[in-house]
PDB file of N, CA and C in Angstrom:
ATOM      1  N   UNK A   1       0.855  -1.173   0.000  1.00  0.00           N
ATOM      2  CA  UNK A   1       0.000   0.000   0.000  1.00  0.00           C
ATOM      3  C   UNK A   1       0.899   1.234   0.000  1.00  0.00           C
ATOM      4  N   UNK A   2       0.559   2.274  -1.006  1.00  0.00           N
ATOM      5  CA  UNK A   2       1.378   3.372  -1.038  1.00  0.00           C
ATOM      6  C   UNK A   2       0.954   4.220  -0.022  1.00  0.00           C
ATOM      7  N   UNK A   3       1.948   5.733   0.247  1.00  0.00           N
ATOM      8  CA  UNK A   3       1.531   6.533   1.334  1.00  0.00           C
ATOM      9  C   UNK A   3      -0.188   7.282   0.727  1.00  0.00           C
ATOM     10  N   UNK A   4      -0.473   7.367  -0.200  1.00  0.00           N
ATOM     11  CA  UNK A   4      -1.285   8.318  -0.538  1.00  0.00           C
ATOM     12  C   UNK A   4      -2.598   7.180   0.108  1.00  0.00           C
ATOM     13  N   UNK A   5      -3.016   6.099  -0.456  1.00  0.00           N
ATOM     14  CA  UNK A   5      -3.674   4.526  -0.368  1.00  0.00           C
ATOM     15  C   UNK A   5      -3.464   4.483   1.448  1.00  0.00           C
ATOM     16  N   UNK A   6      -2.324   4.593   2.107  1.00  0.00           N
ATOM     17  CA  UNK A   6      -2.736   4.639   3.069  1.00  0.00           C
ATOM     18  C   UNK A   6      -3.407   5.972   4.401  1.00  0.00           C
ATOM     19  N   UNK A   7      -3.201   6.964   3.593  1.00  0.00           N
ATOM     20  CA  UNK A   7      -3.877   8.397   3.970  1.00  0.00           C
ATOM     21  C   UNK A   7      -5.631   7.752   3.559  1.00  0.00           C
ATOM     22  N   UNK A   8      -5.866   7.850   2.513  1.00  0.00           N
ATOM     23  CA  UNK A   8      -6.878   7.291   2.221  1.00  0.00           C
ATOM     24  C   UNK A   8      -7.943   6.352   2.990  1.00  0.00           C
ATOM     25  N   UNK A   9      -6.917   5.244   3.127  1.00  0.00           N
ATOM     26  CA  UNK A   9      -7.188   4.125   4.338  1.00  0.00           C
ATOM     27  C   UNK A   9      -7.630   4.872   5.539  1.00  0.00           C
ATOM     28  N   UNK A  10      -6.847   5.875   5.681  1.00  0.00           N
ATOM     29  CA  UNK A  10      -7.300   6.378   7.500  1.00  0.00           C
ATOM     30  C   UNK A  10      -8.573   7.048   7.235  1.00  0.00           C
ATOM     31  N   UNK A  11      -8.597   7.641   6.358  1.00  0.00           N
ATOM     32  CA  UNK A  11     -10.301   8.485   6.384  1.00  0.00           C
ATOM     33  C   UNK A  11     -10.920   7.452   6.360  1.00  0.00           C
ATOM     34  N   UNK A  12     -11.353   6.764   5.537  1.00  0.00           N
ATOM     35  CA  UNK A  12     -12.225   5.439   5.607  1.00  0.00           C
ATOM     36  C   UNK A  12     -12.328   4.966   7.037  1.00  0.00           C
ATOM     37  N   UNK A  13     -11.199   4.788   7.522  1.00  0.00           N
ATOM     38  CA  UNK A  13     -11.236   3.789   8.792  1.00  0.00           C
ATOM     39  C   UNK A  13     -12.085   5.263   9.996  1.00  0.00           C
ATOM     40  N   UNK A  14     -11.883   6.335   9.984  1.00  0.00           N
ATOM     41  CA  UNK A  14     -11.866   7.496  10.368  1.00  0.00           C
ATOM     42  C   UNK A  14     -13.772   7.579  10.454  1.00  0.00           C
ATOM     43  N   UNK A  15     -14.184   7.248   8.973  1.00  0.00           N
ATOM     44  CA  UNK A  15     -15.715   7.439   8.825  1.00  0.00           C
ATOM     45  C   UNK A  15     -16.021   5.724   9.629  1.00  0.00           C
ATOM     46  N   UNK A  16     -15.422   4.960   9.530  1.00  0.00           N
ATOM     47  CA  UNK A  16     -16.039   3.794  10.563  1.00  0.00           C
ATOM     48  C   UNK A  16     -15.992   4.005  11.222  1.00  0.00           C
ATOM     49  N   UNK A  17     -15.124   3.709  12.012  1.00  0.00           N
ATOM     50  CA  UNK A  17     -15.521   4.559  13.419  1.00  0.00           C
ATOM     51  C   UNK A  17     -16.148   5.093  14.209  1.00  0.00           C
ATOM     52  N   UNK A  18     -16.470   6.691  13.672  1.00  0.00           N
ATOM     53  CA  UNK A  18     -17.550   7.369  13.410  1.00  0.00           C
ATOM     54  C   UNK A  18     -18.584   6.624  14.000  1.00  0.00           C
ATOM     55  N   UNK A  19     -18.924   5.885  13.136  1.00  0.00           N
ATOM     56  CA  UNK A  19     -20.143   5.036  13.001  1.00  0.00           C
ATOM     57  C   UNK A  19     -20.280   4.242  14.135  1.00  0.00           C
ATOM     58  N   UNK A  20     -19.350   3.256  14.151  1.00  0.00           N
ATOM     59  CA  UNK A  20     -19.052   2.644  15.608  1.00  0.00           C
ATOM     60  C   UNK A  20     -19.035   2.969  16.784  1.00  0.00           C
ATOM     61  N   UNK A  21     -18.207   4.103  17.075  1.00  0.00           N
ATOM     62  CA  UNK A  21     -18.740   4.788  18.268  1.00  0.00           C
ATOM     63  C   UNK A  21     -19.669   5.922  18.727  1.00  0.00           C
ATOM     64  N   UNK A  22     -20.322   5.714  17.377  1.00  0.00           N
ATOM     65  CA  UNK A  22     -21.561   7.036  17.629  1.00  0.00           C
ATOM     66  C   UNK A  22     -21.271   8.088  18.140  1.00  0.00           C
ATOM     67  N   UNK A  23     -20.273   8.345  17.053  1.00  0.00           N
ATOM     68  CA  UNK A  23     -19.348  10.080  17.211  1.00  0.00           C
ATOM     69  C   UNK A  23     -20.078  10.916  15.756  1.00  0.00           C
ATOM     70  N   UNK A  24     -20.820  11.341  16.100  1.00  0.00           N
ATOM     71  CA  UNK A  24     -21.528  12.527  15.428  1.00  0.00           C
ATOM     72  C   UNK A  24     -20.313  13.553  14.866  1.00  0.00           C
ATOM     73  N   UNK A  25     -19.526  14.037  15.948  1.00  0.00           N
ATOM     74  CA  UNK A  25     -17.997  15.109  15.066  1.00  0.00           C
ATOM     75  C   UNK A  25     -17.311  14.273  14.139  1.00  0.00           C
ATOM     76  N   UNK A  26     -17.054  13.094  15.081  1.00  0.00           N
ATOM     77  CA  UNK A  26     -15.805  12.363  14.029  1.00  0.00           C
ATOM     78  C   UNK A  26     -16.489  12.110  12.933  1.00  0.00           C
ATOM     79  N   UNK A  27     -17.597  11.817  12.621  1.00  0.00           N
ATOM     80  CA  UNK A  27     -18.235  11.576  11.537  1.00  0.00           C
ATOM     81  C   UNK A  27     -18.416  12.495  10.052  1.00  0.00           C
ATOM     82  N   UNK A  28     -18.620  13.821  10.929  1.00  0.00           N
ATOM     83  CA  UNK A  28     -18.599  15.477   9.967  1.00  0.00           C
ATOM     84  C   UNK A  28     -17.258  15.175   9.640  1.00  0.00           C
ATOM     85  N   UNK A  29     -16.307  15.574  10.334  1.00  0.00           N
ATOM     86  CA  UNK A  29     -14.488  15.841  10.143  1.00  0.00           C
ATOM     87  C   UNK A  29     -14.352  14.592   9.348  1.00  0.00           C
ATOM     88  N   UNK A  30     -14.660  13.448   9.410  1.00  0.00           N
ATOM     89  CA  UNK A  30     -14.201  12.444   8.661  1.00  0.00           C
ATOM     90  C   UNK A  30     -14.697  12.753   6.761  1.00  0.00           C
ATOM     91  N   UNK A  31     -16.044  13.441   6.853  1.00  0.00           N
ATOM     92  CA  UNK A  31     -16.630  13.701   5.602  1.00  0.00           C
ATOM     93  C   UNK A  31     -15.830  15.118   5.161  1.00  0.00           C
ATOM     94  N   UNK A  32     -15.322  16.208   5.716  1.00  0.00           N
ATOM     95  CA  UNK A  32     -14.662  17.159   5.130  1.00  0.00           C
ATOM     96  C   UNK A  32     -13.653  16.707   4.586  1.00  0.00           C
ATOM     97  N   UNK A  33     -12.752  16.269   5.837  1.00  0.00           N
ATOM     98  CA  UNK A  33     -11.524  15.875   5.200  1.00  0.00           C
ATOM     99  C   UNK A  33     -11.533  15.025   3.962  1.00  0.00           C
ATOM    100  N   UNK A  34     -12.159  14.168   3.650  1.00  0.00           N
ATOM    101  CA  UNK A  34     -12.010  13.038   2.676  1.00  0.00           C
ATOM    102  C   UNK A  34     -12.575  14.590   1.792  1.00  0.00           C
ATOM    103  N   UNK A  35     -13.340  15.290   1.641  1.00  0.00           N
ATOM    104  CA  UNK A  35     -13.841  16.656   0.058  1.00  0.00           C
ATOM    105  C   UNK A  35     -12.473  17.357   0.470  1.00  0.00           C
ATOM    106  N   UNK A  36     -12.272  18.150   1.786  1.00  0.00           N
ATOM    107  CA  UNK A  36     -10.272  18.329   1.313  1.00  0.00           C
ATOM    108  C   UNK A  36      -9.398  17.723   0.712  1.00  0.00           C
ATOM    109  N   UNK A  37      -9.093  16.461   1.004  1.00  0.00           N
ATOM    110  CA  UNK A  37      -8.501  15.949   0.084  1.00  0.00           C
ATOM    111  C   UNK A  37      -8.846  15.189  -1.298  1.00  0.00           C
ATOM    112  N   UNK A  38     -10.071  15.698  -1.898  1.00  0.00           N
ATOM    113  CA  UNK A  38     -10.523  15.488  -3.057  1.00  0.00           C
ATOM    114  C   UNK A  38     -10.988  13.770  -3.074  1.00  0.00           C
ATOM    115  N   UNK A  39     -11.418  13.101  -1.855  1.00  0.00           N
ATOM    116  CA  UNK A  39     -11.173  11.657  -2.287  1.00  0.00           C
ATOM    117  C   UNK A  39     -12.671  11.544  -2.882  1.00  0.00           C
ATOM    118  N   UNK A  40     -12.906  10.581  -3.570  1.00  0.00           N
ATOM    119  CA  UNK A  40     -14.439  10.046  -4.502  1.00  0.00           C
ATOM    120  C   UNK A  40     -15.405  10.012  -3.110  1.00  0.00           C
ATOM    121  N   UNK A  41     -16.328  10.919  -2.825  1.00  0.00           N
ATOM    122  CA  UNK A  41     -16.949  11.021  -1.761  1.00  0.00           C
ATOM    123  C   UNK A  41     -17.920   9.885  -1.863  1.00  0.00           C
ATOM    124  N   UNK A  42     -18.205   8.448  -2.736  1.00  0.00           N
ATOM    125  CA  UNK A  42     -18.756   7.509  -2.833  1.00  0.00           C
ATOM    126  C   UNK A  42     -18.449   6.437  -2.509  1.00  0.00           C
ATOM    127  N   UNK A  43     -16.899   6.785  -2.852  1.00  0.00           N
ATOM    128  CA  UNK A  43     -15.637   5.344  -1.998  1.00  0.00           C
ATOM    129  C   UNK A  43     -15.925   5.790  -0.338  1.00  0.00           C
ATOM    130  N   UNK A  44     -15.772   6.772   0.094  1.00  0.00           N
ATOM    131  CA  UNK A  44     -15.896   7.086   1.452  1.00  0.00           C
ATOM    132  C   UNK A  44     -17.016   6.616   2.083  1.00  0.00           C
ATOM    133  N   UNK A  45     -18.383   7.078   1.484  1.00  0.00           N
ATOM    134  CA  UNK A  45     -19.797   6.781   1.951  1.00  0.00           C
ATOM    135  C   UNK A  45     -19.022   4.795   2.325  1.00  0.00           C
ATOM    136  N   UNK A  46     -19.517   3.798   0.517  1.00  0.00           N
ATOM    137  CA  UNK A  46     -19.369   2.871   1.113  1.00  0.00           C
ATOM    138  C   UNK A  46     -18.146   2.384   1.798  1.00  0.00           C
ATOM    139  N   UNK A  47     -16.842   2.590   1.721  1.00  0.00           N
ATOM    140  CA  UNK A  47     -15.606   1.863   2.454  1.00  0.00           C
ATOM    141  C   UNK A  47     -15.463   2.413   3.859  1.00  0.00           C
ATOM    142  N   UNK A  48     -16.308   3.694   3.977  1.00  0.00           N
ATOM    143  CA  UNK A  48     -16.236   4.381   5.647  1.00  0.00           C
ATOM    144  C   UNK A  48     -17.872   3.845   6.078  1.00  0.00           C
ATOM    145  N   UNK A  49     -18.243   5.111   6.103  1.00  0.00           N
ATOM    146  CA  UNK A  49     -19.696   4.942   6.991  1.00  0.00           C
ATOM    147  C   UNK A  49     -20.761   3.513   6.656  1.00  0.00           C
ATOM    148  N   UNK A  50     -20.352   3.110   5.335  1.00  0.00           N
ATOM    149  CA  UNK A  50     -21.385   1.585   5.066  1.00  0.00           C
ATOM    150  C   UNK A  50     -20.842   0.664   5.818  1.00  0.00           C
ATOM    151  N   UNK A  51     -19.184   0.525   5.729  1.00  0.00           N
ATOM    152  CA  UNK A  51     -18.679  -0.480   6.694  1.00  0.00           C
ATOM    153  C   UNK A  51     -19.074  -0.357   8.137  1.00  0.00           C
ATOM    154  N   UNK A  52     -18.795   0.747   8.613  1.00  0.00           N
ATOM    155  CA  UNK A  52     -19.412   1.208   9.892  1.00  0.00           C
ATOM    156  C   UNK A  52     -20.847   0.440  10.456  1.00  0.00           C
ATOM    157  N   UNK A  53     -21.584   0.466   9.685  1.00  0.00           N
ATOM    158  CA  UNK A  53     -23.268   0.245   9.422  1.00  0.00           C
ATOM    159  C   UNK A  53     -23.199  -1.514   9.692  1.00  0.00           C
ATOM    160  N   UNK A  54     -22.466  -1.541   8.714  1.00  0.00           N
ATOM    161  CA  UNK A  54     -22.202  -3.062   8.633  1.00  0.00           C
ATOM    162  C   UNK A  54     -21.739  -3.886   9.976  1.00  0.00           C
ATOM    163  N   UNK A  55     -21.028  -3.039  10.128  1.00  0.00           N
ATOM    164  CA  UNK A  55     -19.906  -3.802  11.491  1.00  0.00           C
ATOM    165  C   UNK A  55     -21.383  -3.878  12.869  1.00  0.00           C
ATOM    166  N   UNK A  56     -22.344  -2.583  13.215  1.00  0.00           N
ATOM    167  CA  UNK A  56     -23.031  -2.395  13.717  1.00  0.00           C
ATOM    168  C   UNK A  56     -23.841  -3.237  13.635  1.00  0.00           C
ATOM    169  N   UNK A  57     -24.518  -3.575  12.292  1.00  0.00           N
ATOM    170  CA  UNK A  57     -25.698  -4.604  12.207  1.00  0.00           C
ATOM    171  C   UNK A  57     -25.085  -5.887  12.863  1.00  0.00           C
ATOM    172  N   UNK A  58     -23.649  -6.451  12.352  1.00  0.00           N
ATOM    173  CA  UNK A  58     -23.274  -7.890  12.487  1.00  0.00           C
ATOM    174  C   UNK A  58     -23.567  -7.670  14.206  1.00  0.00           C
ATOM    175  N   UNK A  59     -23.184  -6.869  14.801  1.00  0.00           N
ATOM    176  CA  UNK A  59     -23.036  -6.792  16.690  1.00  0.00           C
ATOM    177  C   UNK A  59     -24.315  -7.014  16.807  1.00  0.00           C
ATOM    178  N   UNK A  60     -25.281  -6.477  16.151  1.00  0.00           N
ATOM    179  CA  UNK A  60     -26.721  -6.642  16.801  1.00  0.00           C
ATOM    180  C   UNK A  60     -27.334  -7.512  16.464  1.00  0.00           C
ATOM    181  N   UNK A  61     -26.860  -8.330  15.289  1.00  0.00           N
ATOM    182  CA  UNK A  61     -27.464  -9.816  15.203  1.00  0.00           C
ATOM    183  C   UNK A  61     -26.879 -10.496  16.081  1.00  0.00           C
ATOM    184  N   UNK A  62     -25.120 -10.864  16.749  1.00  0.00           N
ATOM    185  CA  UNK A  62     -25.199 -11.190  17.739  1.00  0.00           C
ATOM    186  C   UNK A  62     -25.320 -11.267  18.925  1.00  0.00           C
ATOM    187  N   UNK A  63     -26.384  -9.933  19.336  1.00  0.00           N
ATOM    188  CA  UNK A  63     -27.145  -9.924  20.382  1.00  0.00           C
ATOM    189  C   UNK A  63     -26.069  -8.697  21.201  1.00  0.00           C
ATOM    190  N   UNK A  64     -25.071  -7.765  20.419  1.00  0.00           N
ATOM    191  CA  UNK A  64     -24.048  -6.931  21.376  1.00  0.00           C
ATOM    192  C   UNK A  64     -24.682  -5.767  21.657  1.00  0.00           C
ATOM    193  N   UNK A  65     -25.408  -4.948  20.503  1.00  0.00           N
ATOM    194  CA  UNK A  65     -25.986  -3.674  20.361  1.00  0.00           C
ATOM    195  C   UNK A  65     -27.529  -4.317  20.632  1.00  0.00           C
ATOM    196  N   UNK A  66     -28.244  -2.701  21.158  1.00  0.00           N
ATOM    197  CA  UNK A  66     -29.630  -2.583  21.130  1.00  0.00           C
ATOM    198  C   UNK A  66     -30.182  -1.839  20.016  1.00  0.00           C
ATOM    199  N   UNK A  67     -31.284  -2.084  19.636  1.00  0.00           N
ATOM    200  CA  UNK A  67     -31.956  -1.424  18.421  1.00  0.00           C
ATOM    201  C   UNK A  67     -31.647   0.066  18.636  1.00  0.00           C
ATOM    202  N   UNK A  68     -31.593   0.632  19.638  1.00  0.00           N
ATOM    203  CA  UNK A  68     -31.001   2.533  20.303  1.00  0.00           C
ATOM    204  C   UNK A  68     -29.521   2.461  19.339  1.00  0.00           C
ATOM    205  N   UNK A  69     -28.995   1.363  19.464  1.00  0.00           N
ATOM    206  CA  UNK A  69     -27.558   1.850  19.374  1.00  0.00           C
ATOM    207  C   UNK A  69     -27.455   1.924  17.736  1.00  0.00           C
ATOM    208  N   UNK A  70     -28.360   0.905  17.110  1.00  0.00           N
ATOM    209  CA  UNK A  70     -28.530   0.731  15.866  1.00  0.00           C
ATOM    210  C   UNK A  70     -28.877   2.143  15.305  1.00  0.00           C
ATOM    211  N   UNK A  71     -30.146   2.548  15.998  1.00  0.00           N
ATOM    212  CA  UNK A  71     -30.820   4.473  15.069  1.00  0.00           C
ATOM    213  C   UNK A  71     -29.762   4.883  15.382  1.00  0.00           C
ATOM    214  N   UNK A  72     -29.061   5.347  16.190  1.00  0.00           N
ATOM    215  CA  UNK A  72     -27.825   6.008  16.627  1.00  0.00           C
ATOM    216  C   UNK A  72     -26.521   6.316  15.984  1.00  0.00           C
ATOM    217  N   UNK A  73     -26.069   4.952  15.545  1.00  0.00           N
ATOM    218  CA  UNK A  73     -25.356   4.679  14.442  1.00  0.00           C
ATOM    219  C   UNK A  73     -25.880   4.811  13.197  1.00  0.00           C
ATOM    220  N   UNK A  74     -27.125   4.646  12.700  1.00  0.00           N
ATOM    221  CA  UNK A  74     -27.649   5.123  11.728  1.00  0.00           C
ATOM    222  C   UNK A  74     -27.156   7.135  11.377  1.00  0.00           C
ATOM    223  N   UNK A  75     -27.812   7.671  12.743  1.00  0.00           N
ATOM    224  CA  UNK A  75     -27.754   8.922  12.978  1.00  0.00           C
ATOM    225  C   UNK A  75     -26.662   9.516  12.822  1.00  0.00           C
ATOM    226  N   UNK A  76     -25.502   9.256  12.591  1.00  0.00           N
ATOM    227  CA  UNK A  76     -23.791   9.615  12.968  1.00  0.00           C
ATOM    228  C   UNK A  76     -23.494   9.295  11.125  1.00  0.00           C
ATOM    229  N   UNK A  77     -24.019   8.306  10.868  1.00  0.00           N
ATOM    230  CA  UNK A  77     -24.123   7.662   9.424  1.00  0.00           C
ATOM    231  C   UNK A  77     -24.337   8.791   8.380  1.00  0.00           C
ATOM    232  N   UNK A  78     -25.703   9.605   9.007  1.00  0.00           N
ATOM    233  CA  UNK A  78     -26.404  10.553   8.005  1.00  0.00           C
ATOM    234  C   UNK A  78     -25.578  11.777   8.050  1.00  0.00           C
ATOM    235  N   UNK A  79     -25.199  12.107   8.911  1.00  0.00           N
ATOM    236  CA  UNK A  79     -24.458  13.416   8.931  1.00  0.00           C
ATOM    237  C   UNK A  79     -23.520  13.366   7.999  1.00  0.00           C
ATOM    238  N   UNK A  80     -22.560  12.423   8.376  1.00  0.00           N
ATOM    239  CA  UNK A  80     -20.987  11.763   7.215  1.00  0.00           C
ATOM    240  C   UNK A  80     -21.778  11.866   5.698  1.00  0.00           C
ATOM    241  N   UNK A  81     -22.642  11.736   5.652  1.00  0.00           N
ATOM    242  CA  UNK A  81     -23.765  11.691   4.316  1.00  0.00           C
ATOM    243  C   UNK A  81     -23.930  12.504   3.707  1.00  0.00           C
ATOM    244  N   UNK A  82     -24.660  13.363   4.353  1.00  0.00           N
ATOM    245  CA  UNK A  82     -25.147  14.542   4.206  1.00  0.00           C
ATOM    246  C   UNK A  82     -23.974  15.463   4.008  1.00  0.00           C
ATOM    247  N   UNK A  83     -23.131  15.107   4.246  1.00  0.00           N
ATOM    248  CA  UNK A  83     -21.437  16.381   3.930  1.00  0.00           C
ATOM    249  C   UNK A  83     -21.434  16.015   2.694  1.00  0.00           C
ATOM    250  N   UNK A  84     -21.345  14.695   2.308  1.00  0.00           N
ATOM    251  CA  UNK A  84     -20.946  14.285   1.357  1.00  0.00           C
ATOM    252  C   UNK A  84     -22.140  14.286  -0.294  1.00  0.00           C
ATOM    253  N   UNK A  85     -22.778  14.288   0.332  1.00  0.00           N
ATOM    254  CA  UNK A  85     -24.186  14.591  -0.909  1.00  0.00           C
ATOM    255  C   UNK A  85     -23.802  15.133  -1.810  1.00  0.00           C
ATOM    256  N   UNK A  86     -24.086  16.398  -1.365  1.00  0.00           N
ATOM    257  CA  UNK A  86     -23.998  17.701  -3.097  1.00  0.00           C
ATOM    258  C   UNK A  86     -22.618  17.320  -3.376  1.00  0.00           C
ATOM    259  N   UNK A  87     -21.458  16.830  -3.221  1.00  0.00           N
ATOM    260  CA  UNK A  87     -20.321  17.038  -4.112  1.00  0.00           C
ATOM    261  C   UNK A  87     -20.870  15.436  -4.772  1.00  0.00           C
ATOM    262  N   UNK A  88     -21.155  14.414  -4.230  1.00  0.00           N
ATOM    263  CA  UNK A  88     -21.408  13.266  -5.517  1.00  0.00           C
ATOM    264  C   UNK A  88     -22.331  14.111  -6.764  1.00  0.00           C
ATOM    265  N   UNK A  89     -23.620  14.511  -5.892  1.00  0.00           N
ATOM    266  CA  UNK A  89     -24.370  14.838  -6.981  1.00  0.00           C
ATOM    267  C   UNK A  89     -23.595  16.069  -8.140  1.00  0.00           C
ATOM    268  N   UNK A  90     -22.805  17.320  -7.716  1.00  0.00           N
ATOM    269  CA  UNK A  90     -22.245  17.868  -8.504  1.00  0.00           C
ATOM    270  C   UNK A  90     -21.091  17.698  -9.302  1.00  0.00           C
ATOM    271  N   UNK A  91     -20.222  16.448  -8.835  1.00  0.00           N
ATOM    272  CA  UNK A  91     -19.711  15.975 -10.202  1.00  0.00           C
ATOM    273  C   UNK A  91     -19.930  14.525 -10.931  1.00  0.00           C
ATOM    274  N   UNK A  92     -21.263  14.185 -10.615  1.00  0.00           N
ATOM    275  CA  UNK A  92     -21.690  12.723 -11.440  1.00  0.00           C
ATOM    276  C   UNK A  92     -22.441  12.724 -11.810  1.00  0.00           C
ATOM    277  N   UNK A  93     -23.057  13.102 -12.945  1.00  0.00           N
ATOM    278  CA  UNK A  93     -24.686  12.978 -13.129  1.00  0.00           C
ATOM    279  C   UNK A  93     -25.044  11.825 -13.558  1.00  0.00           C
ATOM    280  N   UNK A  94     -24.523  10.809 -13.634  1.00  0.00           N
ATOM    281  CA  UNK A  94     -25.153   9.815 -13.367  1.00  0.00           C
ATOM    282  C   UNK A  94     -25.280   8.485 -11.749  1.00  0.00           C
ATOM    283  N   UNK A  95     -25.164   9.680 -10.592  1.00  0.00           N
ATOM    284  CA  UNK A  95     -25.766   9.113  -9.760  1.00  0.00           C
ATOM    285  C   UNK A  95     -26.676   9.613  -9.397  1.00  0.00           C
ATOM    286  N   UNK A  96     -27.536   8.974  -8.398  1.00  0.00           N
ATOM    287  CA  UNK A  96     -28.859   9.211  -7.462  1.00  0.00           C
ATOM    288  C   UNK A  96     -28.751   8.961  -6.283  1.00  0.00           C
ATOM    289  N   UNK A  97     -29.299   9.658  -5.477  1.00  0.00           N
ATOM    290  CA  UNK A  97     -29.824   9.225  -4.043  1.00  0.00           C
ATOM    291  C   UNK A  97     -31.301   8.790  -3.713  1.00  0.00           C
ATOM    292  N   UNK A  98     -31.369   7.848  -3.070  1.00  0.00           N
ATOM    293  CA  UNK A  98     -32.339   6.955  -2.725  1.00  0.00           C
ATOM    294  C   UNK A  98     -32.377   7.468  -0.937  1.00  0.00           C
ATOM    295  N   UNK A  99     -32.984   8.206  -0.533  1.00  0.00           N
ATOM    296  CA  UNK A  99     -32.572   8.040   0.929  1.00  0.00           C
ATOM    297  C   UNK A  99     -31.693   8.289   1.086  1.00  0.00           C
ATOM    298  N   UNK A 100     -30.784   7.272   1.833  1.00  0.00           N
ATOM    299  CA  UNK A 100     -29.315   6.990   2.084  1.00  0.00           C
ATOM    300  C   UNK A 100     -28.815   6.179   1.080  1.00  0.00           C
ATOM    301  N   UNK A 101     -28.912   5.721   0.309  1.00  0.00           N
ATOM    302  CA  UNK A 101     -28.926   4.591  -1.026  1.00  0.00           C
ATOM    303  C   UNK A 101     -28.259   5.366  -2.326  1.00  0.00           C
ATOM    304  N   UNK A 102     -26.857   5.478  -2.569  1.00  0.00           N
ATOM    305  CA  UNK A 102     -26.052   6.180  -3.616  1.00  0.00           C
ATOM    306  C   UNK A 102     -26.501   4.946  -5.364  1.00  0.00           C
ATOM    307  N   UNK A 103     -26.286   5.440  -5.849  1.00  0.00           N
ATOM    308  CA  UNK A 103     -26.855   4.410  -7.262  1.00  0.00           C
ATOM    309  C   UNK A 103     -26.155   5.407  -8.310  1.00  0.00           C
ATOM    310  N   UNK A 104     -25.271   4.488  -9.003  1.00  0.00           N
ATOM    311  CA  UNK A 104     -24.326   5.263 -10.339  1.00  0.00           C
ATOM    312  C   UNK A 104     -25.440   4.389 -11.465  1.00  0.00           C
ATOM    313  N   UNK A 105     -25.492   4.824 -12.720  1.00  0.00           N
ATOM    314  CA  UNK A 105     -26.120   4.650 -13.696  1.00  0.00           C
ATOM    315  C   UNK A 105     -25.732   4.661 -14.966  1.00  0.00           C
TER     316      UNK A 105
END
């Protein structure tokens, strides 16, 4: 992994997190930084905050998280989102938002 691939790596890991510990800031700062440093704000959504989501659901199927912790993490999810919105939509026109649901076309 090169240095740039692993800068990269840390925002990602940066927006999980986020998610994981139901850090509402780390979640914003994780979504600027990745539009400062120009990264594909779609790689971020899914390789940060979806993994995040992910890691959350697997805990609460095995019985670690409560459905609270689940909206919660949802909630920390949308913000990282919501930074990230208008720059997918202003340089791709062929994606959409569904909700929370990114879709290239």
């Amino acid at each position: 992994m090169d240095t740039q691939d692993s800068v990269n790596q840390h925002v990602f890991d940066k927006a999980r997190s986020a998610v994981i510990d139901i850090n509402d800031t780390e979640a914003a700062e994780a979504a600027r930084e990745a539009l400062d440093m120009g990264l594909d704000p779609v790689d971020v959504i899914e390789q940060g905050f979806v993994e995040g989501m992910r890691t959350m659901g697997d805990m609460f199927e095995e019985g670690k998280l409560s459905l609270i912790q689940i909206l919660a993490a949802s909630k920390t999810m949308n913000i990282g989102i919501e930074i990230l919105k208008t720059k997918v939509i202003a340089t791709n026109d062929n994606t959409g938002f569904f909700g929370n649901l990114v879709v290239n076309y």
